[in-house]
PDB file of N, CA and C in Angstrom:
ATOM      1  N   UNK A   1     135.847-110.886  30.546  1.00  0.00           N
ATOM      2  CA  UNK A   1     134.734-110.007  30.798  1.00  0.00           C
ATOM      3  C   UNK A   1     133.838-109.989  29.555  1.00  0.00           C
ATOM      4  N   UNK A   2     132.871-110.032  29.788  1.00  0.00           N
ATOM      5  CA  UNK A   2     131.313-109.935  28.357  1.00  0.00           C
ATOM      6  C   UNK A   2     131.539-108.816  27.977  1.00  0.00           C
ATOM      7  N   UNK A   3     130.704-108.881  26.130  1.00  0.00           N
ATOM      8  CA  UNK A   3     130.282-107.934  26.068  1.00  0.00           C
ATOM      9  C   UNK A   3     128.748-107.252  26.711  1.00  0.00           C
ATOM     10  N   UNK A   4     128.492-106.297  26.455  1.00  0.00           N
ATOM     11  CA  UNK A   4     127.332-105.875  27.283  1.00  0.00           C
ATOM     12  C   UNK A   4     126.525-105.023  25.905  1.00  0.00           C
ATOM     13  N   UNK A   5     125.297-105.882  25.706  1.00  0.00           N
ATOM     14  CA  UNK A   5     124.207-105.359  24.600  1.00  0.00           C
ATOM     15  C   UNK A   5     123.231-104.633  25.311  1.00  0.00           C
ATOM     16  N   UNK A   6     122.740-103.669  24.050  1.00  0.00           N
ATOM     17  CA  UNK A   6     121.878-102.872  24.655  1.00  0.00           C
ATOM     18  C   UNK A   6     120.783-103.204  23.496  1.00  0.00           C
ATOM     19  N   UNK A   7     119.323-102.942  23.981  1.00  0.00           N
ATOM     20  CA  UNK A   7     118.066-103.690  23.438  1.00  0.00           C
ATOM     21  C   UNK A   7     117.297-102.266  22.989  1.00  0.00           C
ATOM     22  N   UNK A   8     116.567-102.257  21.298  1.00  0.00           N
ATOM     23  CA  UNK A   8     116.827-103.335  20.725  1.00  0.00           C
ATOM     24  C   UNK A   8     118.013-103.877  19.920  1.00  0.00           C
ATOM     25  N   UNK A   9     118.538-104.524  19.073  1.00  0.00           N
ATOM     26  CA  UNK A   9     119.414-104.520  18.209  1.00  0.00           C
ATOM     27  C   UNK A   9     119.030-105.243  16.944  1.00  0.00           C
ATOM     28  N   UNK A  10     119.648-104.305  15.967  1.00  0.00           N
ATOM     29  CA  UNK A  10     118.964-104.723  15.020  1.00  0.00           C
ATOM     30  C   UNK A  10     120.182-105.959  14.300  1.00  0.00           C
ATOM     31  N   UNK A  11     119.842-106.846  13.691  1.00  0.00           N
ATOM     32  CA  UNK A  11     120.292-108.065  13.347  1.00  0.00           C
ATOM     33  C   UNK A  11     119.997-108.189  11.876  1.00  0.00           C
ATOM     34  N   UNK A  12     121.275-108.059  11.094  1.00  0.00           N
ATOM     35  CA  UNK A  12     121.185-107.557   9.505  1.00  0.00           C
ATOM     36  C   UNK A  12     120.111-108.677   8.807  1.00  0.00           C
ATOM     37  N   UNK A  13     119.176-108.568   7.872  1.00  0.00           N
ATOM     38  CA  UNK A  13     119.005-109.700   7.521  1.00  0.00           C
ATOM     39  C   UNK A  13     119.089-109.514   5.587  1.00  0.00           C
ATOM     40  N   UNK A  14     119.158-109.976   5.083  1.00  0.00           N
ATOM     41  CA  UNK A  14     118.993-109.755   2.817  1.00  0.00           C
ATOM     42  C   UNK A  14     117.619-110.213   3.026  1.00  0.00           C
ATOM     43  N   UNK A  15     117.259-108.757   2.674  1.00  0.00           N
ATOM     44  CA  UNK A  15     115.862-108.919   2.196  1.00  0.00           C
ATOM     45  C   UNK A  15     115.239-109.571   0.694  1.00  0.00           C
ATOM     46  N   UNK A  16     114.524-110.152   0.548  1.00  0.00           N
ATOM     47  CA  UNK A  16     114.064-111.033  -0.643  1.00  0.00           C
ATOM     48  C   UNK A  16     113.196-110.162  -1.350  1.00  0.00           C
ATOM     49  N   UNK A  17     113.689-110.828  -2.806  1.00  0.00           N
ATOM     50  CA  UNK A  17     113.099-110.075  -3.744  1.00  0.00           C
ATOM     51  C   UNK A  17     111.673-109.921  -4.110  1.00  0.00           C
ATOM     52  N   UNK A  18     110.972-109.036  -3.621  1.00  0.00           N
ATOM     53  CA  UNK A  18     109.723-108.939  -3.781  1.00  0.00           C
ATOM     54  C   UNK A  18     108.845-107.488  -4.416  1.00  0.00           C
ATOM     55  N   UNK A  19     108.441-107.230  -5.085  1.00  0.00           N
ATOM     56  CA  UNK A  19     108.202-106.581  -5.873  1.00  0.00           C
ATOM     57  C   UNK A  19     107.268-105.327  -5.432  1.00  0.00           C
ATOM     58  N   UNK A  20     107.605-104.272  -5.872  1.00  0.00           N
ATOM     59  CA  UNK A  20     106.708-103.048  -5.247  1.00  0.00           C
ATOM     60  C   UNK A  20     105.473-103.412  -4.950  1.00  0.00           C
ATOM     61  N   UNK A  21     104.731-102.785  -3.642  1.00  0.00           N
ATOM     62  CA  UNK A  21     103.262-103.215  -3.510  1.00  0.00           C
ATOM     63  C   UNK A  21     102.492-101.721  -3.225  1.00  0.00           C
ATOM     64  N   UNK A  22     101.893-101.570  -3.944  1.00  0.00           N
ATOM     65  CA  UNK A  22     101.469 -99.535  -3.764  1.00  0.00           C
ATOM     66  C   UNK A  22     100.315 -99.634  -2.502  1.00  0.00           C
ATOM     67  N   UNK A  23     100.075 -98.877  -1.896  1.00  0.00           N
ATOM     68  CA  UNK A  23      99.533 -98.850  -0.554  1.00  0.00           C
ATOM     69  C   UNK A  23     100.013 -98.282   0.328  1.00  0.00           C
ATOM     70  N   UNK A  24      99.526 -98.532   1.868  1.00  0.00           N
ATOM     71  CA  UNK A  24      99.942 -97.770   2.891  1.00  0.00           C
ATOM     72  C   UNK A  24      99.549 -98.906   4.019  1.00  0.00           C
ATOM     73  N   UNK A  25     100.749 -98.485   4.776  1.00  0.00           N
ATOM     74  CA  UNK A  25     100.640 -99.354   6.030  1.00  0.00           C
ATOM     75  C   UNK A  25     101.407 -98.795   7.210  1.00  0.00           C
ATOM     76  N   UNK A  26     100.894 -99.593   8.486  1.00  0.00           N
ATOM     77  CA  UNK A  26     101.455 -98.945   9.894  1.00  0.00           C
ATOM     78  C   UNK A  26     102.294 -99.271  10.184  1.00  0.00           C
ATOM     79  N   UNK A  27     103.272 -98.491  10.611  1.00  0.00           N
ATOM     80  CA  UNK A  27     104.454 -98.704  10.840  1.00  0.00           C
ATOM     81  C   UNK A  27     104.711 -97.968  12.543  1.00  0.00           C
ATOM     82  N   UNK A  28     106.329 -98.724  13.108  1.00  0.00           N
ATOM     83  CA  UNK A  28     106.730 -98.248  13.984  1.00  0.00           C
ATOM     84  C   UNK A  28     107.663 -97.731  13.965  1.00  0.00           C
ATOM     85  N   UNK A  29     108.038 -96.515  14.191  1.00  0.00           N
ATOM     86  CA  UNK A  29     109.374 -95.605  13.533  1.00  0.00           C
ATOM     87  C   UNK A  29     110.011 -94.833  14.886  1.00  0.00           C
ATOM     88  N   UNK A  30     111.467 -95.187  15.346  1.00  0.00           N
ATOM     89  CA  UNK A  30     112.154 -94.636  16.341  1.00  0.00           C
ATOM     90  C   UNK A  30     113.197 -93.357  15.753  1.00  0.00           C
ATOM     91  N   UNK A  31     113.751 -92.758  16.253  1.00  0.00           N
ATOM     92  CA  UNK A  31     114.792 -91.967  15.665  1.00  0.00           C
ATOM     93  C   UNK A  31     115.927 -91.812  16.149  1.00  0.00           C
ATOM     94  N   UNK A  32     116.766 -91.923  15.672  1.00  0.00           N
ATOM     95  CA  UNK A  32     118.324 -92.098  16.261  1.00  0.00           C
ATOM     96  C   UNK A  32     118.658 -93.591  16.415  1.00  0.00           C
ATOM     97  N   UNK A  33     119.983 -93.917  16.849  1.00  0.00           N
ATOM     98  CA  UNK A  33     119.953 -95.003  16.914  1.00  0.00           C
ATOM     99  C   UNK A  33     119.016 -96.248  17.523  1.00  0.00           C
ATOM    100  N   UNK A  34     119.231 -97.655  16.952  1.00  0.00           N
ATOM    101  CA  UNK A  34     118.338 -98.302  17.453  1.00  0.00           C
ATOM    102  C   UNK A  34     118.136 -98.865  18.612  1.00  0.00           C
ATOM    103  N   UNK A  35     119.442 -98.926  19.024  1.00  0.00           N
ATOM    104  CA  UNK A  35     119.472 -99.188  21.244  1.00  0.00           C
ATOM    105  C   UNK A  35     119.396 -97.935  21.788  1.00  0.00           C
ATOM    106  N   UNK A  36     119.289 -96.669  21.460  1.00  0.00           N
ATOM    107  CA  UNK A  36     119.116 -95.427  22.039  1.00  0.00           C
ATOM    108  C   UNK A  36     117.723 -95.250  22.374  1.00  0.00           C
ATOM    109  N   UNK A  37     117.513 -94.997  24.114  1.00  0.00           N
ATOM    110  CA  UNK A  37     116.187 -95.060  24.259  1.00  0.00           C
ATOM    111  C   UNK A  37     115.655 -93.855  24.170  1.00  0.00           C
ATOM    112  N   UNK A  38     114.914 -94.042  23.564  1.00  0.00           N
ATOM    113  CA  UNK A  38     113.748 -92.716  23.106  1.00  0.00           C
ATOM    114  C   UNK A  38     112.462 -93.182  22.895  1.00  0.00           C
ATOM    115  N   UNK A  39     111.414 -92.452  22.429  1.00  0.00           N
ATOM    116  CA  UNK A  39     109.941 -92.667  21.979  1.00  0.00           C
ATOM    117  C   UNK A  39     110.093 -93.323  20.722  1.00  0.00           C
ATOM    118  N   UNK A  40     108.716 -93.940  20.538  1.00  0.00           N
ATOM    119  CA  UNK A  40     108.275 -94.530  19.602  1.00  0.00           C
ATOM    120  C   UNK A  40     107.211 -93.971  19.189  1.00  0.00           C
ATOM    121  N   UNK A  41     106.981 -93.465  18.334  1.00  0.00           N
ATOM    122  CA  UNK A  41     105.551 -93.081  17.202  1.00  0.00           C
ATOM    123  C   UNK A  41     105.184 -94.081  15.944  1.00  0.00           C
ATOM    124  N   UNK A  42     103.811 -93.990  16.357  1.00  0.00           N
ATOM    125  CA  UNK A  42     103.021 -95.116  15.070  1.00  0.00           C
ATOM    126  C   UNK A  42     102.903 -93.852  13.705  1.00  0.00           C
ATOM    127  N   UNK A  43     102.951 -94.776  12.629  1.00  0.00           N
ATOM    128  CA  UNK A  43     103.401 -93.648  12.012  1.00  0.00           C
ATOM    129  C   UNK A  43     102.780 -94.618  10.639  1.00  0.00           C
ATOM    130  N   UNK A  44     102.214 -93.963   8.919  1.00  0.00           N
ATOM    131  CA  UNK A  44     102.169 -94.776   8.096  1.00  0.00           C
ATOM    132  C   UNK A  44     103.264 -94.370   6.664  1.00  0.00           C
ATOM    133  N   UNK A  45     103.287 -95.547   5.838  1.00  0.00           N
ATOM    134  CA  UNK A  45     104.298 -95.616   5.224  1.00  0.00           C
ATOM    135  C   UNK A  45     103.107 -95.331   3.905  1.00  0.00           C
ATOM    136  N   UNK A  46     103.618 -94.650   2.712  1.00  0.00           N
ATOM    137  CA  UNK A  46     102.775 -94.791   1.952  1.00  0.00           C
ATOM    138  C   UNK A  46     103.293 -95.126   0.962  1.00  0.00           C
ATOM    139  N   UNK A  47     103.454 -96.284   0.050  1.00  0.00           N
ATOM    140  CA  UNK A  47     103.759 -96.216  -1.525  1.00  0.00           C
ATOM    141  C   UNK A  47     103.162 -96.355  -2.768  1.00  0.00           C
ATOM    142  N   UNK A  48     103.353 -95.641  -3.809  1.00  0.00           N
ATOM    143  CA  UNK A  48     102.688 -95.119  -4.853  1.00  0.00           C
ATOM    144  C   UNK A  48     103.355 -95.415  -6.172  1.00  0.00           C
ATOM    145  N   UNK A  49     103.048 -96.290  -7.069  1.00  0.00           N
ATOM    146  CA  UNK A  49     104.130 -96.108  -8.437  1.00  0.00           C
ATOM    147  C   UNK A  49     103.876 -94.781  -9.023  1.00  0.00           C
ATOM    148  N   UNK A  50     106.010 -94.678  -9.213  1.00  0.00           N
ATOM    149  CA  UNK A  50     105.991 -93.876 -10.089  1.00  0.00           C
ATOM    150  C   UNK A  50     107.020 -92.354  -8.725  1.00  0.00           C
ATOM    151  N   UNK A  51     106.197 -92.724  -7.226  1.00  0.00           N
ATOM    152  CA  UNK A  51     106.409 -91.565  -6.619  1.00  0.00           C
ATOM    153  C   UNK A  51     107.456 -92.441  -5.276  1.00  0.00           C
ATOM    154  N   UNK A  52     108.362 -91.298  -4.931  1.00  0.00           N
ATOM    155  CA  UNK A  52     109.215 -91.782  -3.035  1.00  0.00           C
ATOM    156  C   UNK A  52     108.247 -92.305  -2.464  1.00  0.00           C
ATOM    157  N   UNK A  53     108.674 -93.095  -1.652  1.00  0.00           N
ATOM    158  CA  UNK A  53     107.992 -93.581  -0.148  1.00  0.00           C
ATOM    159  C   UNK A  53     107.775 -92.201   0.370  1.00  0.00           C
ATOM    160  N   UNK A  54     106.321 -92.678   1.114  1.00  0.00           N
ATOM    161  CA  UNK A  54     106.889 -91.238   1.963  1.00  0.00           C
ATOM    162  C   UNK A  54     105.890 -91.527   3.410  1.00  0.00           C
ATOM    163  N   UNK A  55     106.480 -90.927   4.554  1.00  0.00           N
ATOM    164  CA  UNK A  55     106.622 -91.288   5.798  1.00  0.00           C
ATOM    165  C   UNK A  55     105.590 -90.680   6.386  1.00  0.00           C
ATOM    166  N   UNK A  56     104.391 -90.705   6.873  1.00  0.00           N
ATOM    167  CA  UNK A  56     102.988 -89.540   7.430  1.00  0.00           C
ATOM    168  C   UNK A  56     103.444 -90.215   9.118  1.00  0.00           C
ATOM    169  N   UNK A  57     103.465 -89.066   9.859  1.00  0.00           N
ATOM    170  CA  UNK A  57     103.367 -89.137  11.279  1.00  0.00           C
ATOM    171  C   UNK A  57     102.698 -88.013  11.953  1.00  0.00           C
ATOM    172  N   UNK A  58     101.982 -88.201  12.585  1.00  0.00           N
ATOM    173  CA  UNK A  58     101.046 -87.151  13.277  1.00  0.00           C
ATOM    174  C   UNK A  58     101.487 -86.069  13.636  1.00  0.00           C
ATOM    175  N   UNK A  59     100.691 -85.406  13.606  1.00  0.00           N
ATOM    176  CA  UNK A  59     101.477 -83.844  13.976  1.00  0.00           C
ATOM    177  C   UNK A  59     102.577 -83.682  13.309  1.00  0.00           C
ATOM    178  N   UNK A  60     103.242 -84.217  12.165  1.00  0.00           N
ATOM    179  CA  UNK A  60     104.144 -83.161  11.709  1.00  0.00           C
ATOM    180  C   UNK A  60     103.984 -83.588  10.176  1.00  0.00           C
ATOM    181  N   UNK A  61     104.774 -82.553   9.136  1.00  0.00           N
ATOM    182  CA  UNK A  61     104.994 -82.740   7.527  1.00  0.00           C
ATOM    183  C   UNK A  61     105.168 -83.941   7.083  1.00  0.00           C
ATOM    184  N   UNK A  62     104.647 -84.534   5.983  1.00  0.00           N
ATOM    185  CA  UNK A  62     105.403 -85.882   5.534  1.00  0.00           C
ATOM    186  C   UNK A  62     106.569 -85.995   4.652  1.00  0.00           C
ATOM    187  N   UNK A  63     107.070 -86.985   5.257  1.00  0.00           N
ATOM    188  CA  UNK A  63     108.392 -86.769   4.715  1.00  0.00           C
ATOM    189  C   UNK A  63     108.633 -87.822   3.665  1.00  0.00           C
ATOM    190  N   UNK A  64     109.877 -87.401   2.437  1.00  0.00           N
ATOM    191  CA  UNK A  64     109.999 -88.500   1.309  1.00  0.00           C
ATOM    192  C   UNK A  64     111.306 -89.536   1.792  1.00  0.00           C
ATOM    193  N   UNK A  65     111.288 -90.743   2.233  1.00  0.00           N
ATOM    194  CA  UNK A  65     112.199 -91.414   1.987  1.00  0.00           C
ATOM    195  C   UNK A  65     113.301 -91.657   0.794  1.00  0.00           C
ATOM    196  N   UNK A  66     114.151 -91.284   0.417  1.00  0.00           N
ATOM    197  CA  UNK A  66     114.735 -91.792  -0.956  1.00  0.00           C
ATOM    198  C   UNK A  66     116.016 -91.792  -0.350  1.00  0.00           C
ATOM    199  N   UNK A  67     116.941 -92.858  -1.196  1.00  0.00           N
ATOM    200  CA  UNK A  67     118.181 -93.105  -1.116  1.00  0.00           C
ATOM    201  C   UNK A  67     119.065 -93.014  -2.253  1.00  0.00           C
ATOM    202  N   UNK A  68     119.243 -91.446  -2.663  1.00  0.00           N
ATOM    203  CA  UNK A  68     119.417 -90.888  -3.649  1.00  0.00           C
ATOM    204  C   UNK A  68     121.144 -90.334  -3.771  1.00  0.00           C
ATOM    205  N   UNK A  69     121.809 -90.332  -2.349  1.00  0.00           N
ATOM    206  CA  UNK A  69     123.197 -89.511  -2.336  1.00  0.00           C
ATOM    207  C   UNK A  69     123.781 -90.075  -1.227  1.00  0.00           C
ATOM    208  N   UNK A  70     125.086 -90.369  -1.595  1.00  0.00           N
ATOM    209  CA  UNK A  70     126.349 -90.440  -0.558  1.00  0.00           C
ATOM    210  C   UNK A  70     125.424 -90.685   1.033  1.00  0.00           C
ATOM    211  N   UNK A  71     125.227 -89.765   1.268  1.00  0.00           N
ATOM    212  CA  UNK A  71     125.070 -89.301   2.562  1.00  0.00           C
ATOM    213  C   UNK A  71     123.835 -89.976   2.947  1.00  0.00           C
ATOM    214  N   UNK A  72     122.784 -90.948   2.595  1.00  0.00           N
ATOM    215  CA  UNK A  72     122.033 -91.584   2.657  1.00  0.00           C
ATOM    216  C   UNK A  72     122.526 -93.139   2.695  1.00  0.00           C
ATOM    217  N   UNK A  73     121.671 -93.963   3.343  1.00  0.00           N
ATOM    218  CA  UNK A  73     121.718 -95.671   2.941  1.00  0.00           C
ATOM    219  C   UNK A  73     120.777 -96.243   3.706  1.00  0.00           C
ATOM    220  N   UNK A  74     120.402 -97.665   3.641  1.00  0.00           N
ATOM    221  CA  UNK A  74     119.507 -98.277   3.947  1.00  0.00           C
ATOM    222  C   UNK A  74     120.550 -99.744   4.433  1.00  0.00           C
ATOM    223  N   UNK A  75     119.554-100.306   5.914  1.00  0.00           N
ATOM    224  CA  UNK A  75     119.731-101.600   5.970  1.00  0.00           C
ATOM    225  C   UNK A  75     118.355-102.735   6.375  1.00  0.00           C
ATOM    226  N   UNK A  76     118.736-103.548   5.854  1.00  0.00           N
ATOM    227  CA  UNK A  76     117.129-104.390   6.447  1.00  0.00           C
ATOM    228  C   UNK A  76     117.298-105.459   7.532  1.00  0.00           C
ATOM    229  N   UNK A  77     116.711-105.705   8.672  1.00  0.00           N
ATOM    230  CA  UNK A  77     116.687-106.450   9.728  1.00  0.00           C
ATOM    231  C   UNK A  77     115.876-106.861  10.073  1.00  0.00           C
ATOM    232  N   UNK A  78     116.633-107.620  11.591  1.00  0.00           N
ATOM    233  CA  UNK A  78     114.978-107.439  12.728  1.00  0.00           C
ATOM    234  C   UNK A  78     115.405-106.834  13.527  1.00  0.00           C
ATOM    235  N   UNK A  79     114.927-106.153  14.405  1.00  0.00           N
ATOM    236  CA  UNK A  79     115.000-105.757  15.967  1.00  0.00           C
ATOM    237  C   UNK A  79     114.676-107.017  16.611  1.00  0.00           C
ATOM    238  N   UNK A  80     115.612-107.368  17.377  1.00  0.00           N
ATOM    239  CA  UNK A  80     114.986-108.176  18.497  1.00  0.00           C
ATOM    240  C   UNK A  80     115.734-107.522  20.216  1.00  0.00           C
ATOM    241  N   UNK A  81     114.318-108.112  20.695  1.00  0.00           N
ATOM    242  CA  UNK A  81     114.784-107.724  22.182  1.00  0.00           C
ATOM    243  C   UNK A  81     114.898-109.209  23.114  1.00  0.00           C
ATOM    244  N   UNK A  82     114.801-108.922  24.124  1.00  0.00           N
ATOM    245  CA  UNK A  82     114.844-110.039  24.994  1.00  0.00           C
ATOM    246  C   UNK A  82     113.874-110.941  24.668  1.00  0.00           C
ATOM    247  N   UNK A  83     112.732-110.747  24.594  1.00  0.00           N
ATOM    248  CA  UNK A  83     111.601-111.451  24.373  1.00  0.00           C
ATOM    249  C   UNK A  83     110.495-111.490  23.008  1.00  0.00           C
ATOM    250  N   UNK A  84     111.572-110.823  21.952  1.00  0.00           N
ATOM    251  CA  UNK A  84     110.526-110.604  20.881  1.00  0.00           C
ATOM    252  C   UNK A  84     111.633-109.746  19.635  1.00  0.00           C
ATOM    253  N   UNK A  85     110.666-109.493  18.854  1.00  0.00           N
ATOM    254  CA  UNK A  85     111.652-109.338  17.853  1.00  0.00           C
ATOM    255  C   UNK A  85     110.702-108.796  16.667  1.00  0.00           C
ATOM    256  N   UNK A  86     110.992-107.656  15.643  1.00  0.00           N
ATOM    257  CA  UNK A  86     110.310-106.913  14.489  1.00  0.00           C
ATOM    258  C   UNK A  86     111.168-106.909  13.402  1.00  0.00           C
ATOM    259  N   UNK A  87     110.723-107.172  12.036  1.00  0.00           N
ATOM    260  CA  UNK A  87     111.222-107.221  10.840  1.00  0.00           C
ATOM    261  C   UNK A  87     111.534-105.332  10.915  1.00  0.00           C
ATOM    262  N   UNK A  88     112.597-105.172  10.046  1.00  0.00           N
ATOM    263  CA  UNK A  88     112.984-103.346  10.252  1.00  0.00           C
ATOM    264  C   UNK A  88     113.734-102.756   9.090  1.00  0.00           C
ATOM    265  N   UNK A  89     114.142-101.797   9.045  1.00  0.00           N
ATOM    266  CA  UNK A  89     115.131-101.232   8.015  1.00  0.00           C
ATOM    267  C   UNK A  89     115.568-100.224   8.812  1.00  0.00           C
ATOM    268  N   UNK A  90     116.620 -99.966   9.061  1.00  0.00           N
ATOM    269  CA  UNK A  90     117.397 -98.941   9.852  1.00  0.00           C
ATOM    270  C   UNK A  90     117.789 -98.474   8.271  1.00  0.00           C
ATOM    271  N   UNK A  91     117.022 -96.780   8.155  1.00  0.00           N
ATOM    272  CA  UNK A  91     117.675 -95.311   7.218  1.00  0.00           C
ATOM    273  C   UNK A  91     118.344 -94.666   7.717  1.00  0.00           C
ATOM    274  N   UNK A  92     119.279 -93.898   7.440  1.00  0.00           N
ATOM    275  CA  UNK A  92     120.266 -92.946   7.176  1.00  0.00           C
ATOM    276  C   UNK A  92     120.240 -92.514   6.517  1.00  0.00           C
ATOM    277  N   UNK A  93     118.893 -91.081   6.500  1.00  0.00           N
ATOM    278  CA  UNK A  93     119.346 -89.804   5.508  1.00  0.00           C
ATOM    279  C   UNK A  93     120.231 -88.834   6.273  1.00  0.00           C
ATOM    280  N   UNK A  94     120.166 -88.173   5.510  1.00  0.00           N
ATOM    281  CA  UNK A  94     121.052 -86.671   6.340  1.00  0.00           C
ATOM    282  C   UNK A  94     121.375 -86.109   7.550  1.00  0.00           C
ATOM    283  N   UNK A  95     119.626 -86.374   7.879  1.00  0.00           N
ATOM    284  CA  UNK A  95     119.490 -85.671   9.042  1.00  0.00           C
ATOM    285  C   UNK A  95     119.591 -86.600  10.560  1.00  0.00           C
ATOM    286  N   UNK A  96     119.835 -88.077   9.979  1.00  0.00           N
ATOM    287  CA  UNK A  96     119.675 -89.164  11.415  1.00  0.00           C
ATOM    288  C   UNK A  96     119.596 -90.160  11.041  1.00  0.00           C
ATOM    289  N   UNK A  97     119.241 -91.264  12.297  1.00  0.00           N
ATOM    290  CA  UNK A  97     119.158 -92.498  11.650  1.00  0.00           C
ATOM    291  C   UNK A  97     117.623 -92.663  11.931  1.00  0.00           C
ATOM    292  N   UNK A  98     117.060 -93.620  11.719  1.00  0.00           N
ATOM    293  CA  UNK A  98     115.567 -93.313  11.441  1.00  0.00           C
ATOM    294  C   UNK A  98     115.612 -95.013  11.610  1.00  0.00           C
ATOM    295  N   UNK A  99     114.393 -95.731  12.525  1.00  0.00           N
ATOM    296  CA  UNK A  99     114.634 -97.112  12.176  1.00  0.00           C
ATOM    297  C   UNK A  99     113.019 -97.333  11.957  1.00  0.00           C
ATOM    298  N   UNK A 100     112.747 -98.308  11.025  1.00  0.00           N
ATOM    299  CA  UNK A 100     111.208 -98.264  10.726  1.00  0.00           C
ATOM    300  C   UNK A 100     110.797-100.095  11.111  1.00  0.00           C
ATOM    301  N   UNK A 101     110.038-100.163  12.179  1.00  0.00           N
ATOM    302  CA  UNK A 101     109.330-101.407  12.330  1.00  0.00           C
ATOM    303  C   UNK A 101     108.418-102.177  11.678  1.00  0.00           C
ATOM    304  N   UNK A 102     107.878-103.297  11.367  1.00  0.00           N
ATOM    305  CA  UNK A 102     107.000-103.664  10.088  1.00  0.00           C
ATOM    306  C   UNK A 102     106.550-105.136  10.791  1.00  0.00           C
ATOM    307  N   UNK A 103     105.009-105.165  10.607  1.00  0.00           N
ATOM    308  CA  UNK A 103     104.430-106.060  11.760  1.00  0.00           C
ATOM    309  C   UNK A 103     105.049-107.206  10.398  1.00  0.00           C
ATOM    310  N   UNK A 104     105.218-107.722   9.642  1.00  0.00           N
ATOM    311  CA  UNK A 104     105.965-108.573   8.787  1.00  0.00           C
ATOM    312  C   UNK A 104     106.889-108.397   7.772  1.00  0.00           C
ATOM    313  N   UNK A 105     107.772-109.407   7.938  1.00  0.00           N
ATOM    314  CA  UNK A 105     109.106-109.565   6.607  1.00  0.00           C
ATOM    315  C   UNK A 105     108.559-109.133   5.160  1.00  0.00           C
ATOM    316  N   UNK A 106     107.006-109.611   4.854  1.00  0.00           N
ATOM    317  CA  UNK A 106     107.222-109.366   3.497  1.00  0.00           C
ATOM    318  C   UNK A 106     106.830-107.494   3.653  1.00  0.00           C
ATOM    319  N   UNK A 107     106.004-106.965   4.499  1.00  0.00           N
ATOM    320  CA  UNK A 107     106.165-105.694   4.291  1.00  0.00           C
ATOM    321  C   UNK A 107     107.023-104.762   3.825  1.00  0.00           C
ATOM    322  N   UNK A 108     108.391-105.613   5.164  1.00  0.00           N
ATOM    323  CA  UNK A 108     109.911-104.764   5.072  1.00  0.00           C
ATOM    324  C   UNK A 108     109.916-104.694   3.653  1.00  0.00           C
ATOM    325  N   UNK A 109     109.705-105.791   3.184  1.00  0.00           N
ATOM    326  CA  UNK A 109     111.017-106.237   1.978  1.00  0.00           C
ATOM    327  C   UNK A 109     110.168-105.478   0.395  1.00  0.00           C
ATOM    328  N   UNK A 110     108.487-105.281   1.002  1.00  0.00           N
ATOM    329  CA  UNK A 110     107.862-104.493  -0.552  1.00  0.00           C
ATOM    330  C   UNK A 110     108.567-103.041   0.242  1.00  0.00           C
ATOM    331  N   UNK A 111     108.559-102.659   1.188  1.00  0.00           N
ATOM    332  CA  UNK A 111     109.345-101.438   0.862  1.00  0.00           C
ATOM    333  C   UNK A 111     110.519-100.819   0.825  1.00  0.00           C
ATOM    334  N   UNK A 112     111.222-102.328   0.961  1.00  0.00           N
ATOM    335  CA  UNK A 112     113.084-101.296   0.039  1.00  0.00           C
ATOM    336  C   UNK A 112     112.885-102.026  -0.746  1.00  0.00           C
ATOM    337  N   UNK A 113     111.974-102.674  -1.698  1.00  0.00           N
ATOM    338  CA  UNK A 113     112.006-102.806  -3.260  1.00  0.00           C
ATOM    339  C   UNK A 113     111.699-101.454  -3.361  1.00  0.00           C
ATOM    340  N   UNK A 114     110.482-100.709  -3.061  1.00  0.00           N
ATOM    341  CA  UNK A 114     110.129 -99.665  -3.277  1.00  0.00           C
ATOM    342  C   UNK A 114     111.232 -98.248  -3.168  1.00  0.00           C
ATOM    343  N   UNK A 115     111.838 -98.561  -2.297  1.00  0.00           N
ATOM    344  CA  UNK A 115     113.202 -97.549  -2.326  1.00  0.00           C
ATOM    345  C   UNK A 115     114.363 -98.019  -3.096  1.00  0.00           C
ATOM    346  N   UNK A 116     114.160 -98.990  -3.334  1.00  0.00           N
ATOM    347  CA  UNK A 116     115.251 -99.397  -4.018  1.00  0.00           C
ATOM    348  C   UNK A 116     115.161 -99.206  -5.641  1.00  0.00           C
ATOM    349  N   UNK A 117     113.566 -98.825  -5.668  1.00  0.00           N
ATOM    350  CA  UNK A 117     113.181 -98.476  -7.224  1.00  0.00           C
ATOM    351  C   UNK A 117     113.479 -97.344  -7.648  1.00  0.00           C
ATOM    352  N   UNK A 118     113.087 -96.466  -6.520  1.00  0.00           N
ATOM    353  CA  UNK A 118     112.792 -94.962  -6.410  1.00  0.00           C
ATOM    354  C   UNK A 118     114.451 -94.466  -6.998  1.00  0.00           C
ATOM    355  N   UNK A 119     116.037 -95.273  -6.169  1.00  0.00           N
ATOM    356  CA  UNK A 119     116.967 -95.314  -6.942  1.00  0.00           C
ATOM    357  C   UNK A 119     117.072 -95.703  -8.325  1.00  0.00           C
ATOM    358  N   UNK A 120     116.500 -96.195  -8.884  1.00  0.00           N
ATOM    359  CA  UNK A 120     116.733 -96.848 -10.259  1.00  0.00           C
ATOM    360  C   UNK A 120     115.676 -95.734 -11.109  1.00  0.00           C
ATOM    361  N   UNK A 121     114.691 -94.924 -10.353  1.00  0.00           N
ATOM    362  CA  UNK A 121     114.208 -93.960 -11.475  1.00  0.00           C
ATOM    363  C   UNK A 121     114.820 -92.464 -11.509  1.00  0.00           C
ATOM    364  N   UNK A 122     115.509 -92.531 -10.473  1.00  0.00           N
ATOM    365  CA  UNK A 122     115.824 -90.851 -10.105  1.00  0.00           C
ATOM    366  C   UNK A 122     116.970 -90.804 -11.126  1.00  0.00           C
TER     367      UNK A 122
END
């Protein structure tokens, strides 16, 4: 008997070393797990030297990404579905899992340098 996948799934990938890029960009951000169907909100990512990522989505507070304690972590991927597929980072802060979409690889990868800095200054 098969196993039986559920879409999307994210597919680990080592992100390459690429160096903070300060700016802001659009992102696609789900919540909870990543085959759990729920909504999708467009949402922007903002990074700043010196300061957290931090997450702006409409209608509500912005929030700081950091991967600062135990109870936090980061992974980098793609989502792919049947017919397509997004560079990603599935977070785990506290409160959930959080998966963030990125219309390209090098995006993903300037922003867990960028979180990955934000560890090395805290």
């Amino acid at each position: 008997m098969g196993a039986r996948t559920s879409y999307p799934t994210l597919f680990r990938q080592t992100p390459r070393a690429l160096g903070v890029r300060p700016g802001s960009q659009t992102v696609t951000v789900r919540r909870g797990a990543a085959n759990e169907p729920r909504q999708t909100v467009t949402a922007s990512l903002v990074v700043s030297p010196g300061a957290p990522v931090e997450l702006r989505v409409p209608s509500a507070d912005a929030q700081q990404l950091r991967l600062h304690s135990a109870h936090t972590g980061v992974e980098t991927g793609e989502l792919r579905w049947l017919f397509g597929s997004e560079p990603a980072l599935l977070l785990r802060p506290a409160t959930g899992e959080l998966t963030i979409s990125f219309t390209s690889r090098d995006d993903r990868d300037a922003v867990f340098a960028a979180l990955a800095a934000d560890v090395e200054h805290s």
